[in-house]
C-alpha atoms as a PDB file:
ATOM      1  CA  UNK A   1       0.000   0.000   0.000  1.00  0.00           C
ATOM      2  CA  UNK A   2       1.691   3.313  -1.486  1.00  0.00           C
ATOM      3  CA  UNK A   3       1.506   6.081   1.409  1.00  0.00           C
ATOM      4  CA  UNK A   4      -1.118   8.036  -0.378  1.00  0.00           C
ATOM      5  CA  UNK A   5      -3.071   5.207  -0.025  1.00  0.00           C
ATOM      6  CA  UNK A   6      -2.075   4.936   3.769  1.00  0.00           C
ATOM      7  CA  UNK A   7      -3.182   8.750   4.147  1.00  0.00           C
ATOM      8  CA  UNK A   8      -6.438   8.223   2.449  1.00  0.00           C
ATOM      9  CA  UNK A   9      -7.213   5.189   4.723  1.00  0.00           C
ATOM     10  CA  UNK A  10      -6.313   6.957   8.054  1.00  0.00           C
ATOM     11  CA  UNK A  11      -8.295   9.895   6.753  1.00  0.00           C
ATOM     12  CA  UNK A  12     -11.389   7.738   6.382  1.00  0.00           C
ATOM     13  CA  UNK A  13     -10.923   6.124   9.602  1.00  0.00           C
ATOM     14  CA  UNK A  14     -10.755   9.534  11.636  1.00  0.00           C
ATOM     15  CA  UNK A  15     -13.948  10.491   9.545  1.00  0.00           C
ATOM     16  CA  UNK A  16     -15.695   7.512  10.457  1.00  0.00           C
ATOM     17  CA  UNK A  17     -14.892   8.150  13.992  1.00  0.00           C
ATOM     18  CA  UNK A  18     -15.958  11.366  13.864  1.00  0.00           C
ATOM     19  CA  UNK A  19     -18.856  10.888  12.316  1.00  0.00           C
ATOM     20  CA  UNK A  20     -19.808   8.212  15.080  1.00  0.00           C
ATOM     21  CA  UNK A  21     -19.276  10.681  17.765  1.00  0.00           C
ATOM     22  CA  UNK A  22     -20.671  13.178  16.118  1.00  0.00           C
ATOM     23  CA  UNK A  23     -24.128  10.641  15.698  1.00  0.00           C
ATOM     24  CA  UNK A  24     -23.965   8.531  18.835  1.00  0.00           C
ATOM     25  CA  UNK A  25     -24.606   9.909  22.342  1.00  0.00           C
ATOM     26  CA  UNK A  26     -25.650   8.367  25.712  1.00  0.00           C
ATOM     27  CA  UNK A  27     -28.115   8.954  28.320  1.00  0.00           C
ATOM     28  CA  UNK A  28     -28.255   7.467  31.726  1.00  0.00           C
ATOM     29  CA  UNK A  29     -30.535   7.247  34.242  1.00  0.00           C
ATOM     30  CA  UNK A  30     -30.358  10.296  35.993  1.00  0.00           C
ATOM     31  CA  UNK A  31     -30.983  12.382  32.928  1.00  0.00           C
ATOM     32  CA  UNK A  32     -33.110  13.784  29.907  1.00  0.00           C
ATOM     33  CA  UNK A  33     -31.886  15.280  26.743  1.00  0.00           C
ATOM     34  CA  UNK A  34     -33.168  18.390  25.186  1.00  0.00           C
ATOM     35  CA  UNK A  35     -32.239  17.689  21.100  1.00  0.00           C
ATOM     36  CA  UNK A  36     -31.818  21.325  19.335  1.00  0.00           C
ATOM     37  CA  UNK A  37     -31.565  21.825  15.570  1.00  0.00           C
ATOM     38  CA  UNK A  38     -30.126  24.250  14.437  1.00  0.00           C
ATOM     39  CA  UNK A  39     -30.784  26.427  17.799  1.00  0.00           C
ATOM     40  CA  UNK A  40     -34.439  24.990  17.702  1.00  0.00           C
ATOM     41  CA  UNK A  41     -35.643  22.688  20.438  1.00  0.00           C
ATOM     42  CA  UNK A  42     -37.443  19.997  18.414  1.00  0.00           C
ATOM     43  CA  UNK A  43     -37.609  17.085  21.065  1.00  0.00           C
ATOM     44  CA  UNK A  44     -37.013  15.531  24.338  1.00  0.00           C
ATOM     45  CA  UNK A  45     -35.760  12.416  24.673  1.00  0.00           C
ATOM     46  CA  UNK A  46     -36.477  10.351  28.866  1.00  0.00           C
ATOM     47  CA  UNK A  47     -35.158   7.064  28.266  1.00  0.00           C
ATOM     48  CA  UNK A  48     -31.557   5.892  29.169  1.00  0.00           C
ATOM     49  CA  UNK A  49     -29.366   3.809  26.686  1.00  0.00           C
ATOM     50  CA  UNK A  50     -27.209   4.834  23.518  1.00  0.00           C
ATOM     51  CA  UNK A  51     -29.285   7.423  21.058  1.00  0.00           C
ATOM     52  CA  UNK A  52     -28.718   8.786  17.637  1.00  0.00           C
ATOM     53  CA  UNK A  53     -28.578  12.362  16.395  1.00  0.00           C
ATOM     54  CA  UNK A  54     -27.861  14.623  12.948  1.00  0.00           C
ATOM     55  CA  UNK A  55     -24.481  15.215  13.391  1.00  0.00           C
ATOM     56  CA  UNK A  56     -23.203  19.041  12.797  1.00  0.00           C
ATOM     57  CA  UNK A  57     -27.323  20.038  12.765  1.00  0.00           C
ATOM     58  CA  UNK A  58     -28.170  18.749  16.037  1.00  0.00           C
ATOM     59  CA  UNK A  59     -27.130  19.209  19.480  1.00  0.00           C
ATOM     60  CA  UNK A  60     -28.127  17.594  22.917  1.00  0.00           C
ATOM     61  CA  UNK A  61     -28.484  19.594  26.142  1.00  0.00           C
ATOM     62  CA  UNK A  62     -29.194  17.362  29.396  1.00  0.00           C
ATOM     63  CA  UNK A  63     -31.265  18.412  32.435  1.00  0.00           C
ATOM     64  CA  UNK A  64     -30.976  16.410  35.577  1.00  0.00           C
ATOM     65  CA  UNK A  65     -34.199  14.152  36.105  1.00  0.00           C
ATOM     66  CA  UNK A  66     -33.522  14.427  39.695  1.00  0.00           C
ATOM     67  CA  UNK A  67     -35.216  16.395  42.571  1.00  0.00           C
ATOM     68  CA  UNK A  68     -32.674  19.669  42.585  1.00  0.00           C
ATOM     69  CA  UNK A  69     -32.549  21.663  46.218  1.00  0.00           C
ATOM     70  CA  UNK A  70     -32.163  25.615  46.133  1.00  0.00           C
ATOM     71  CA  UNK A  71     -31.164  26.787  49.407  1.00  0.00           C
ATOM     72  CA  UNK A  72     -31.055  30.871  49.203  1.00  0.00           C
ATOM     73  CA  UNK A  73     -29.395  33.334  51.615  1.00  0.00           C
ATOM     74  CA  UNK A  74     -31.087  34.160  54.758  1.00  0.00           C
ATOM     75  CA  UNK A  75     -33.552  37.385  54.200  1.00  0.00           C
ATOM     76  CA  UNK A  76     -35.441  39.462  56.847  1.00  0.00           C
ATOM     77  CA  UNK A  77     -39.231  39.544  56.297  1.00  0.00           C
ATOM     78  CA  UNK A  78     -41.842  41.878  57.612  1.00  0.00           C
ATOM     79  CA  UNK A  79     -44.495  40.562  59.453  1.00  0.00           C
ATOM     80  CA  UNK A  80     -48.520  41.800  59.558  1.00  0.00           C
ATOM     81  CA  UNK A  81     -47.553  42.875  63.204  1.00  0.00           C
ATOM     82  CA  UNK A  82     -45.067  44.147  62.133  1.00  0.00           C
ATOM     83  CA  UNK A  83     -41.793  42.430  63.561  1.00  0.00           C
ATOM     84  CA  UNK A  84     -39.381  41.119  61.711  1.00  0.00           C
ATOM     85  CA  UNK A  85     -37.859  37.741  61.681  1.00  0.00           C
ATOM     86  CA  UNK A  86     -35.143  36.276  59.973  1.00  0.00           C
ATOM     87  CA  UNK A  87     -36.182  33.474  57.209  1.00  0.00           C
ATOM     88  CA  UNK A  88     -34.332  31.009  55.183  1.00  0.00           C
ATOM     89  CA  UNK A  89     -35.945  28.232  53.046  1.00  0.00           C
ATOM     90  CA  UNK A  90     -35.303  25.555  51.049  1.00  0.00           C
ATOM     91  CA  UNK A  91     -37.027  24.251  47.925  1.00  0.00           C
ATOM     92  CA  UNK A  92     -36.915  20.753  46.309  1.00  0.00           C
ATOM     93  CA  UNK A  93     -37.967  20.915  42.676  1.00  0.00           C
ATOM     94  CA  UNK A  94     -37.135  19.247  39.240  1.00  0.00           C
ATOM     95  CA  UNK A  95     -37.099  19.746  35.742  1.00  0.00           C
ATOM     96  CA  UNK A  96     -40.494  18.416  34.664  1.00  0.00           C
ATOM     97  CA  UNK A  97     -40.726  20.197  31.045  1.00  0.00           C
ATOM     98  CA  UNK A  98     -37.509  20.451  29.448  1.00  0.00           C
ATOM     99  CA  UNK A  99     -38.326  22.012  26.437  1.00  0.00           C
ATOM    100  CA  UNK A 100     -40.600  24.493  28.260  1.00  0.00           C
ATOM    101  CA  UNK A 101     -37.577  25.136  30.410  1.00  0.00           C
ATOM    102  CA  UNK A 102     -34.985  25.662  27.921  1.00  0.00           C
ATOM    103  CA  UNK A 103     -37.194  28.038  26.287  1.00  0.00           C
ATOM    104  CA  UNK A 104     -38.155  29.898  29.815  1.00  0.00           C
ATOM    105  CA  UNK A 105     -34.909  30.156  31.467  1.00  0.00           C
ATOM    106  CA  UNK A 106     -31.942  27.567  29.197  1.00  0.00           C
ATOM    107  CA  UNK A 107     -30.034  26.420  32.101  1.00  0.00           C
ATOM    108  CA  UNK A 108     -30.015  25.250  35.695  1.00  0.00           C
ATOM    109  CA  UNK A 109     -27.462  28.183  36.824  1.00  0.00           C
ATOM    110  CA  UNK A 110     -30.077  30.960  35.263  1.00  0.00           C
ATOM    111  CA  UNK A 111     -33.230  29.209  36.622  1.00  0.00           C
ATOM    112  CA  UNK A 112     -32.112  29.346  40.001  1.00  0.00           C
ATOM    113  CA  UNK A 113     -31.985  32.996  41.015  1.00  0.00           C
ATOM    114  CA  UNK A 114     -35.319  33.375  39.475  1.00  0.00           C
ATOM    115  CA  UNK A 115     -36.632  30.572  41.297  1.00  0.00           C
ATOM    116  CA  UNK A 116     -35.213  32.114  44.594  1.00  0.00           C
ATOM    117  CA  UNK A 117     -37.301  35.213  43.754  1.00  0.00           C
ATOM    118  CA  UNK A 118     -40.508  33.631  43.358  1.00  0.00           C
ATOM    119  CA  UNK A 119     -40.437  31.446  46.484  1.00  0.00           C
ATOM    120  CA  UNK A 120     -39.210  35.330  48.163  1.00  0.00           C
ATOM    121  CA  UNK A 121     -42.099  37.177  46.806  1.00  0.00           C
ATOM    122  CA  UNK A 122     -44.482  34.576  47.785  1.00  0.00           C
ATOM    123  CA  UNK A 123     -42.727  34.058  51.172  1.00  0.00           C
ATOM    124  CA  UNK A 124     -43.052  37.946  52.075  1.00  0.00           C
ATOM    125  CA  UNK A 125     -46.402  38.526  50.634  1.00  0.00           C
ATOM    126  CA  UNK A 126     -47.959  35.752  52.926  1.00  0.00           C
ATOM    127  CA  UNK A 127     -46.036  36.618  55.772  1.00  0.00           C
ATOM    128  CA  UNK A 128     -46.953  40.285  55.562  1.00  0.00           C
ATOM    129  CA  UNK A 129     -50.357  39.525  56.185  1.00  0.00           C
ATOM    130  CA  UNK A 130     -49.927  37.270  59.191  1.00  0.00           C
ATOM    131  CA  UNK A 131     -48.672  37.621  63.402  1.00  0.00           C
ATOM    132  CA  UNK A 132     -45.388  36.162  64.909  1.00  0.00           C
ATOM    133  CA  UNK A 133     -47.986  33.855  67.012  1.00  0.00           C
ATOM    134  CA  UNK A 134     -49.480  32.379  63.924  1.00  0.00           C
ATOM    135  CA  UNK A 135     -46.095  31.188  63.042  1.00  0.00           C
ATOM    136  CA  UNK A 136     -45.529  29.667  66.262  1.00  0.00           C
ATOM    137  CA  UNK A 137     -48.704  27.706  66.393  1.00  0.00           C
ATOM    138  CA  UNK A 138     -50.513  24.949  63.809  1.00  0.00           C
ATOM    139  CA  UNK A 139     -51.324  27.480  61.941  1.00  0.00           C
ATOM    140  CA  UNK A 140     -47.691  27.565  60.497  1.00  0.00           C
ATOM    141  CA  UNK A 141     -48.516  24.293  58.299  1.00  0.00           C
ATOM    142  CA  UNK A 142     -51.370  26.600  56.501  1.00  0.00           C
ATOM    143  CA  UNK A 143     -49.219  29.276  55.857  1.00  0.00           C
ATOM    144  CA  UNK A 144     -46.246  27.308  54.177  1.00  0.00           C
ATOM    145  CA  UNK A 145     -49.084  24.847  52.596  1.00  0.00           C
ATOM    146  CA  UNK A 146     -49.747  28.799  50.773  1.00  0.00           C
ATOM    147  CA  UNK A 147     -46.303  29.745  49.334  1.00  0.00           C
ATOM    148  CA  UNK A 148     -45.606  26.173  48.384  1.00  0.00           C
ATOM    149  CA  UNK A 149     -49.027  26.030  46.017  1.00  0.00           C
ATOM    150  CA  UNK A 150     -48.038  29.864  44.769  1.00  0.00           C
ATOM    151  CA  UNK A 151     -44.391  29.064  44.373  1.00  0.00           C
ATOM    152  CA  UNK A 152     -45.653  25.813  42.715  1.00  0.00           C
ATOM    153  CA  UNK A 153     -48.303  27.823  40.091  1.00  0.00           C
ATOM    154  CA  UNK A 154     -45.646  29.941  39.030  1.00  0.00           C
ATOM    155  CA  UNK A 155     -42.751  27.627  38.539  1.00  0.00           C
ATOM    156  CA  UNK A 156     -44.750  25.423  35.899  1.00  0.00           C
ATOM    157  CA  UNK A 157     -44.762  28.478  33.010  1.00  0.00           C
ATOM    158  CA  UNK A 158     -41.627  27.672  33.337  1.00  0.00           C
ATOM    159  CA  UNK A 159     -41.243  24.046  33.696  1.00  0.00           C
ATOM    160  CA  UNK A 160     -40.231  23.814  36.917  1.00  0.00           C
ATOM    161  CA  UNK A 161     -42.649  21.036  38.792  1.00  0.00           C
ATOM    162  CA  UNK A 162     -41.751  22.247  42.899  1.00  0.00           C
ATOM    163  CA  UNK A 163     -42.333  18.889  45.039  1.00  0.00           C
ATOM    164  CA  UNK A 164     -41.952  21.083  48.309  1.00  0.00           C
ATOM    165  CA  UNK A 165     -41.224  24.446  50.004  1.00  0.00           C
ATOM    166  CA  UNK A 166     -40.287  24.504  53.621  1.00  0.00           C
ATOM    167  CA  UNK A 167     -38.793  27.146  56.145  1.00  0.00           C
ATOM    168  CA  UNK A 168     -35.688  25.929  57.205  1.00  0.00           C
ATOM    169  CA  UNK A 169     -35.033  28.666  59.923  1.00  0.00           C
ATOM    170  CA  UNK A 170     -37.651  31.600  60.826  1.00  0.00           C
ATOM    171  CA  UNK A 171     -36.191  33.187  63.972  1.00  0.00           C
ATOM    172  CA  UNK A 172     -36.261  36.625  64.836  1.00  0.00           C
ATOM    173  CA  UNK A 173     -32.928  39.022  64.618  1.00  0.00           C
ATOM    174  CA  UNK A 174     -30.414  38.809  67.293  1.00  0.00           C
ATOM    175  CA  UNK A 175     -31.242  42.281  68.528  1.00  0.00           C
ATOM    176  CA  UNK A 176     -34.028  41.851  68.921  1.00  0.00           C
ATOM    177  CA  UNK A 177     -34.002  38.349  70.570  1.00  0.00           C
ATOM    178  CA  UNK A 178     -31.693  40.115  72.863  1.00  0.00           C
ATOM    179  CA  UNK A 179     -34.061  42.476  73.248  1.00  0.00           C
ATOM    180  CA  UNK A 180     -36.759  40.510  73.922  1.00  0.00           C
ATOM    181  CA  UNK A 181     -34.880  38.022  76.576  1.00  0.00           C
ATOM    182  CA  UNK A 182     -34.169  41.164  78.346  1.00  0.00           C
ATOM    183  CA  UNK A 183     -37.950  41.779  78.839  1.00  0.00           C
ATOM    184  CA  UNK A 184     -38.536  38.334  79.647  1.00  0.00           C
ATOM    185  CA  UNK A 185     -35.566  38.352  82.500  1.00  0.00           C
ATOM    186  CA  UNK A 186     -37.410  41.491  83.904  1.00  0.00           C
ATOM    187  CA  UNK A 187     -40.865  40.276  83.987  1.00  0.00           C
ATOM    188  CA  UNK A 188     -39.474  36.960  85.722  1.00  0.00           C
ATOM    189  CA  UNK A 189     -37.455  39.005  88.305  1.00  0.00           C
ATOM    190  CA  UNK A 190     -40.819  41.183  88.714  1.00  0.00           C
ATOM    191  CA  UNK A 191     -43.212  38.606  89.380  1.00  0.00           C
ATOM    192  CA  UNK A 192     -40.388  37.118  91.639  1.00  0.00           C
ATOM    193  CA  UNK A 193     -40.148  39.993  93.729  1.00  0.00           C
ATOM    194  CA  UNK A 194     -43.984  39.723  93.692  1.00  0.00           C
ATOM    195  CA  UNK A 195     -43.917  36.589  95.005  1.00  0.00           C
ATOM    196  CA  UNK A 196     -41.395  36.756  97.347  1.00  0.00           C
ATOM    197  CA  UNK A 197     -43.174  39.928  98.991  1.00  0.00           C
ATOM    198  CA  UNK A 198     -46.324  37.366  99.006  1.00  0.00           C
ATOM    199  CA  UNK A 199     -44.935  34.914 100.151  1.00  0.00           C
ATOM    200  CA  UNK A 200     -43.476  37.263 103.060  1.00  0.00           C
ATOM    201  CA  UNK A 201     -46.989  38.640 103.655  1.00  0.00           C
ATOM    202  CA  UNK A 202     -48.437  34.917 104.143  1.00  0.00           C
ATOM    203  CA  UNK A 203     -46.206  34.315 106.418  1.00  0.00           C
ATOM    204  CA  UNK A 204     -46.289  37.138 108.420  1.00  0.00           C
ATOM    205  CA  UNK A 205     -50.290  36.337 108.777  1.00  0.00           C
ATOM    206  CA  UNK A 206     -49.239  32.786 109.588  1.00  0.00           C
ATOM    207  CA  UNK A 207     -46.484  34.452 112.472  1.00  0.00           C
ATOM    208  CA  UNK A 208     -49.523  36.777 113.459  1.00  0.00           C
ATOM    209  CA  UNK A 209     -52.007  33.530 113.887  1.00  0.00           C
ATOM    210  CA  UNK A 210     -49.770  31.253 115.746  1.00  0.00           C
ATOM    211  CA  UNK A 211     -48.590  34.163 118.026  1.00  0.00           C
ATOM    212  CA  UNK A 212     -52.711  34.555 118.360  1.00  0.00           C
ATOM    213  CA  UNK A 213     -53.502  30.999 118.705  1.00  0.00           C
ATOM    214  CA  UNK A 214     -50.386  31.007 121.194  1.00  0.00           C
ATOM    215  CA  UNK A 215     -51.927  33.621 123.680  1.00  0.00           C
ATOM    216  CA  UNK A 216     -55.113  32.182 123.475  1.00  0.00           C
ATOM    217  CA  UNK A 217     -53.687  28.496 125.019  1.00  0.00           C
ATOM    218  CA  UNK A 218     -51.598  30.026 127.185  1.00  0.00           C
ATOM    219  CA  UNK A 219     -53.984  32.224 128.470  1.00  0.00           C
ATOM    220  CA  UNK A 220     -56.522  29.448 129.005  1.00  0.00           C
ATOM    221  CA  UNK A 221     -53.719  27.354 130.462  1.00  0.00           C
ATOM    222  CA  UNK A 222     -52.967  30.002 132.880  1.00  0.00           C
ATOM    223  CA  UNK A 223     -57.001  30.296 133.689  1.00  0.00           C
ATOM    224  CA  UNK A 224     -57.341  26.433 134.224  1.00  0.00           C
ATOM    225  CA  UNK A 225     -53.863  26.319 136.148  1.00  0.00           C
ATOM    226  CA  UNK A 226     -55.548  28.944 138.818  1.00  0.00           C
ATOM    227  CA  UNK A 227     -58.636  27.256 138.758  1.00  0.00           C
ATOM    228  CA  UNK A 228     -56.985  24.127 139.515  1.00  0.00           C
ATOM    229  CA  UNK A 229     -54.688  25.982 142.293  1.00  0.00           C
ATOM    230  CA  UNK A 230     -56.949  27.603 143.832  1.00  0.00           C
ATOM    231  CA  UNK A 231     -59.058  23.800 144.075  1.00  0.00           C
ATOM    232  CA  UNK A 232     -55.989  22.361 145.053  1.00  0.00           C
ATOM    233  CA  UNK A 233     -55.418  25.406 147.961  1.00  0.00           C
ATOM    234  CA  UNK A 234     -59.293  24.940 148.978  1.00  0.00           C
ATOM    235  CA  UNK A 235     -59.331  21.608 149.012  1.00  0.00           C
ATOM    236  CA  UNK A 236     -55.647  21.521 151.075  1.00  0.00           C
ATOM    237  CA  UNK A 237     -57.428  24.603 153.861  1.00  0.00           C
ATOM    238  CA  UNK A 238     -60.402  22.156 154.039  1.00  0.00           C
ATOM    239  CA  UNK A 239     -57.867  19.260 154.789  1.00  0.00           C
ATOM    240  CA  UNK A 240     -55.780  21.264 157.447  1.00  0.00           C
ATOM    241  CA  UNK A 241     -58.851  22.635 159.046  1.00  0.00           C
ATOM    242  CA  UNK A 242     -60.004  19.097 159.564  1.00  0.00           C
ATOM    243  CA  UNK A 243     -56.517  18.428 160.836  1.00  0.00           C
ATOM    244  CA  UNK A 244     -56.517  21.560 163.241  1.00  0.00           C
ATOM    245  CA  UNK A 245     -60.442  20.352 164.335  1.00  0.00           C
ATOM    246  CA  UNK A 246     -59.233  16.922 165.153  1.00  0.00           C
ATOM    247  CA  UNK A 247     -55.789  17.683 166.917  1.00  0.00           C
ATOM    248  CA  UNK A 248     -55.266  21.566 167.706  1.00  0.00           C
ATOM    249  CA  UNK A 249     -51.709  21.095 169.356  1.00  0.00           C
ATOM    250  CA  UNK A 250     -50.106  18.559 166.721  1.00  0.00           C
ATOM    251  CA  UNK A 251     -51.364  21.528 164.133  1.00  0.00           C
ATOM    252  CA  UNK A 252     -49.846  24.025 165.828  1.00  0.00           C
ATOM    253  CA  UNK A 253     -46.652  21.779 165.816  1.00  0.00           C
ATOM    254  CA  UNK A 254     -46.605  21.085 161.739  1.00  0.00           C
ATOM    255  CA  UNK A 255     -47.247  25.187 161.571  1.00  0.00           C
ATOM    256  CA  UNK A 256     -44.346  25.861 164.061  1.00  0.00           C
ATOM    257  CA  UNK A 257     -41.616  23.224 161.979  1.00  0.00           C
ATOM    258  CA  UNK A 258     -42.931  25.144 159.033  1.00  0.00           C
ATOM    259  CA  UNK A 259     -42.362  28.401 160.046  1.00  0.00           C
ATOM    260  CA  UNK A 260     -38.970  27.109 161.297  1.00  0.00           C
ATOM    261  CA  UNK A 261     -37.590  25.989 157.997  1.00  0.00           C
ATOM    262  CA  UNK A 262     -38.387  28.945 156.186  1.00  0.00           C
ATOM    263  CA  UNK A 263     -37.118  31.841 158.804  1.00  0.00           C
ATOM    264  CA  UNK A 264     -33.854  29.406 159.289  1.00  0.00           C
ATOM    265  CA  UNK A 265     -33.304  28.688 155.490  1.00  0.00           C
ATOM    266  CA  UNK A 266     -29.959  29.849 153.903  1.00  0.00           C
ATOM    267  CA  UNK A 267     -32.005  32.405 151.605  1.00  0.00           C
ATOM    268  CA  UNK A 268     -34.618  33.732 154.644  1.00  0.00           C
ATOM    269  CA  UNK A 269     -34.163  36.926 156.152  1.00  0.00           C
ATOM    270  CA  UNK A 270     -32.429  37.560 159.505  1.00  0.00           C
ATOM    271  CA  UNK A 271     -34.630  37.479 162.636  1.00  0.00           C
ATOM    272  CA  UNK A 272     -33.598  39.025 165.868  1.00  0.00           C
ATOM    273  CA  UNK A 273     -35.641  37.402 168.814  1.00  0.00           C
ATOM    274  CA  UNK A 274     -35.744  37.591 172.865  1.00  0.00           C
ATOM    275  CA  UNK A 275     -34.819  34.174 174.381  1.00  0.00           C
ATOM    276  CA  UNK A 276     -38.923  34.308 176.021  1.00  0.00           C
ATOM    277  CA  UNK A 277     -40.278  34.836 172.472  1.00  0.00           C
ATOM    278  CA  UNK A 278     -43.309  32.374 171.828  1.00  0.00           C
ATOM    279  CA  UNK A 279     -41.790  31.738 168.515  1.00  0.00           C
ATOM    280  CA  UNK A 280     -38.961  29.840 170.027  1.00  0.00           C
ATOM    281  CA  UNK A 281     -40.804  28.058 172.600  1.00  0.00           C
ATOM    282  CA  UNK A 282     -40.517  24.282 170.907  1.00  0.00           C
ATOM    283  CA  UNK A 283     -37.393  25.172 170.991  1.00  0.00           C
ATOM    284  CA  UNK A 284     -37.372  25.196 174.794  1.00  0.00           C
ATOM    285  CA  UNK A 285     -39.204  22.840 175.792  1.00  0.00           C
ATOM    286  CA  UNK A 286     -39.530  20.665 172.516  1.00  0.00           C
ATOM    287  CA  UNK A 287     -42.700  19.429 171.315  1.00  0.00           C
ATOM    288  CA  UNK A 288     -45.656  18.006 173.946  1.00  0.00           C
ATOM    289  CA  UNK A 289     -46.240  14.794 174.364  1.00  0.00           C
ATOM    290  CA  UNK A 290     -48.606  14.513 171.514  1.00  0.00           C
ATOM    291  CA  UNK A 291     -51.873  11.942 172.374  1.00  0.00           C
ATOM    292  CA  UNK A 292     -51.941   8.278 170.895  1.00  0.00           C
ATOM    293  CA  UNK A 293     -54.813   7.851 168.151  1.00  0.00           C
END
């Protein structure tokens, strides 16, 4: 084979390659080809496998047949009360018309942004019409149910089908969070201080009863203690004046010893008496025979 022979042959060969790769494509399962003729969309093509095209007049574009996430930059929102909060969301979506698509928006990259802005105008709209509480009770699964169907209207002019739209964070600003667990700290210390002086008054009426309640048993303590003294004295006069009726002189004894130990006790006063005083006169003569009973 002369070498003009050997060009021609190689030539073929690289134009029969090209031509192959310039016909042949493949599409797995995670994707969907947009086929454009001569800068006109003219099909789309879903199933996976090796496909043919016009080579030089057509060209393939492919669009991820998965769910796709956007995620966009926290933004501050305006409530209907008026307080802001802080909200970020996230969107799952895919790419359910890809011819509609490429004609809406071309590519994933360009889509985005404009994607972000729907879900923000439909996120601030709602929210400017409703309270903080609202978004802190059940009624929170209403008002996202809202901007998801909205979001979800929207996105299919431009093939977009959006599976869901959620908040991911909807807190309010650090100043004023600050701001607010600085009231909160002050209304607990108030209605501390509240309860503490409460509490003191309660217990000062409890202090005031038992001091009340006190007095009142002592006093009748004190009433039945004379009452039972003064019984106890009666009844003791009654039994010494049946002891002085029934032996005068051994009375007069017991009275005299009495006397005795409390004039001569280490704590009794001093006595100065003449040696013929009657007071001393068992002393003299010591106690009388006393009769037998």
């Amino acid at each position: 084979m002369s070498t003009k022979q050997r060009v021609a042959a190689a030539a073929g060969a690289f134009f029969l390659l090209w031509l192959l790769s310039n016909t042949l494509y493949t599409l797995n399962e995670v994707q969907q080809a947009l086929i454009v003729r001569l800068g006109a969309p003219i099909g789309v093509v879903e199933q996976p496998g090796l496909k043919f095209k016009l080579p030089l007049l057509d060209s393939v574009i492919y669009y991820d047949s998965r769910l796709l996430t956007l995620e966009p930059a926290v933004e501050q929102v305006i409530l209907g009360d008026q307080k802001r909060i802080e909200v970020q969301t996230y969107t799952r979506f895919r790419i359910a018309n890809p011819l509609l698509f490429y004609n809406a928006v071309r590519t994933v990259e360009l889509a985005e942004p404009q994607l972000a802005q729907l879900v923000s105008s439909s996120l601030r709209r709602e929210l400017g019409q409703v309270m903080l509480s609202s978004l802190l009770s059940e009624d929170r699964t209403r008002i996202v149910a809202i901007i998801e169907k909205e979001v979800a209207d929207k996105a299919k002019d431009v093939g977009i089908e959006i599976v869901e739209v959620r908040f991911h964070r909807a807190d309010l600003p650090l100043e004023t969070s600050q701001a607010i667990y600085d009231r909160m700290t002050s209304e607990r210390q108030r209605e501390a201080k509240e309860l503490r002086a409460q509490g003191f008054e309660w217990a000062q009426l409890i202090q005031a009863k038992a001091d009340r309640e006190r007095t009142v048993i002592l006093s009748e303590a004190q009433r039945q203690a004379k009452i039972t003294r003064g019984s106890a004295d009666a009844e003791a006069n009654q039994i010494l004046s049946a002891a002085f009726g029934k032996d005068p002189q051994f009375y007069r004894l017991y009275r005299s010893l009495q006397t005795y130990r409390q004039a001569l006790a280490n704590s009794g006063p001093m006595i100065v008496l003449s040696p013929d005083a009657e007071f001393l006169r068992y002393f003299k003569t010591g106690p009388v025979t006393l009769p037998k009973h």
